[in-house]
Protein backbone atom coordinates (compact mmCIF):
# COMPACT_ATOMS: atom_id res chain seq x y z
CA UNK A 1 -2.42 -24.69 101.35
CA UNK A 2 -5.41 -24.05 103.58
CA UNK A 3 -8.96 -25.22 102.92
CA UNK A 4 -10.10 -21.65 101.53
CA UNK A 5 -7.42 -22.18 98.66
CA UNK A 6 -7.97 -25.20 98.02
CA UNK A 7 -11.85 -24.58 97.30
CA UNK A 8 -11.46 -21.61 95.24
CA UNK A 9 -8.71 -23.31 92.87
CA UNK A 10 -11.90 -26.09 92.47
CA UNK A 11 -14.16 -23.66 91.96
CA UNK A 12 -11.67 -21.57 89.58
CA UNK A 13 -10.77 -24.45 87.07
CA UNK A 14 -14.71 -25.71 87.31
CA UNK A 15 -15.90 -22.79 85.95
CA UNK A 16 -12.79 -22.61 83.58
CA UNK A 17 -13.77 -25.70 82.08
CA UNK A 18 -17.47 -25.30 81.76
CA UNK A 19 -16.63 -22.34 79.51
CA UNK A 20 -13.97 -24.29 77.12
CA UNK A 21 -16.69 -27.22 76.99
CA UNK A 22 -19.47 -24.21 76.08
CA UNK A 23 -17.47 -22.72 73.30
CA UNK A 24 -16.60 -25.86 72.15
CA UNK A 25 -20.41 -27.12 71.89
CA UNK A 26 -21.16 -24.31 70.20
CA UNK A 27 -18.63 -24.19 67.98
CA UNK A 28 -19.46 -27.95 67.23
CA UNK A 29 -22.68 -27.26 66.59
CA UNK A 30 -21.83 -24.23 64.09
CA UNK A 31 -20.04 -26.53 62.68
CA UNK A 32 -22.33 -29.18 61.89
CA UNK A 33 -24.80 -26.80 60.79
CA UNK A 34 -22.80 -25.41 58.11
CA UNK A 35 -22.60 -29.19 57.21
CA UNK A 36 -26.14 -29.77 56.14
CA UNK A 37 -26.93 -30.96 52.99
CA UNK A 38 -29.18 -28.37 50.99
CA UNK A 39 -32.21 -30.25 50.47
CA UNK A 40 -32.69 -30.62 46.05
CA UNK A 41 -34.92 -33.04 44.02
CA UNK A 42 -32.25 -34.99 43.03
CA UNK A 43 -31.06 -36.08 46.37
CA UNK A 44 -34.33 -37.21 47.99
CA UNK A 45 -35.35 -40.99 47.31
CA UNK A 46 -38.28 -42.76 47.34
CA UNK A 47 -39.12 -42.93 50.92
CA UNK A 48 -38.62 -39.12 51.02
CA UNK A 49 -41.49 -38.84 48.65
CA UNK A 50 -43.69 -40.83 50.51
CA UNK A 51 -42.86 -40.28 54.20
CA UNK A 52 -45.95 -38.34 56.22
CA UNK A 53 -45.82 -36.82 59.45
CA UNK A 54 -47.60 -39.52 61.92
CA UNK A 55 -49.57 -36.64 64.49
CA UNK A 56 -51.42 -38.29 67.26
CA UNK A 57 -55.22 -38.14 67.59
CA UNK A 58 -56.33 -36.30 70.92
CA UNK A 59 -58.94 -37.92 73.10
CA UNK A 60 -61.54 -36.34 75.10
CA UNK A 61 -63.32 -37.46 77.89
CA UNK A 62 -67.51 -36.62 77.12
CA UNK A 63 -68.52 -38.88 80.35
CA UNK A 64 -67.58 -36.99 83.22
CA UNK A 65 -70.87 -38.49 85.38
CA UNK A 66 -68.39 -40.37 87.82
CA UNK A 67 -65.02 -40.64 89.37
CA UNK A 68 -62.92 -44.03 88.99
CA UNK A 69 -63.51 -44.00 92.73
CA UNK A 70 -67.24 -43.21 92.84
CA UNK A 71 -67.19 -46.54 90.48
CA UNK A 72 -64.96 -48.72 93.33
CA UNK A 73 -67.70 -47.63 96.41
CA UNK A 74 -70.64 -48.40 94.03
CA UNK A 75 -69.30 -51.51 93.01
């Protein structure tokens, strides 16, 4: 077999593969979606009832008088 050959069969069975291992995620994650549990009252518990979303609190800067390195020279 010449170099040519030998490329294109690594090429051929790469891309041959990615698209087995894409069906198979997919059909993997079909799968576990029609898994869920349907969300009813009488399967949550007591931390269900009393979890809250934690959001973080944004910041903003109101001092914008000097740079961190306007602050180094001066000091």
């Amino acid at each position: 077999m010449d170099l040519v050959s030998i490329f294109s069969t690594i090429v051929l069975v790469t891309t041959i593969a990615t698209l087995v291992l894409a069906f198979a995620a997919y059909f993997a994650y079909k799968v576990r979606e029609w898994r869920k549990p349907i969300s009813s009252s009488a399967g949550k518990t007591a931390i269900d009832e009393t979890f809250e979303p934690i959001f973080m609190k944004r910041h903003m800067l109101n001092d914008f008088t000097h740079t961190q390195d306007e602050h180094v020279i001066n000091s």
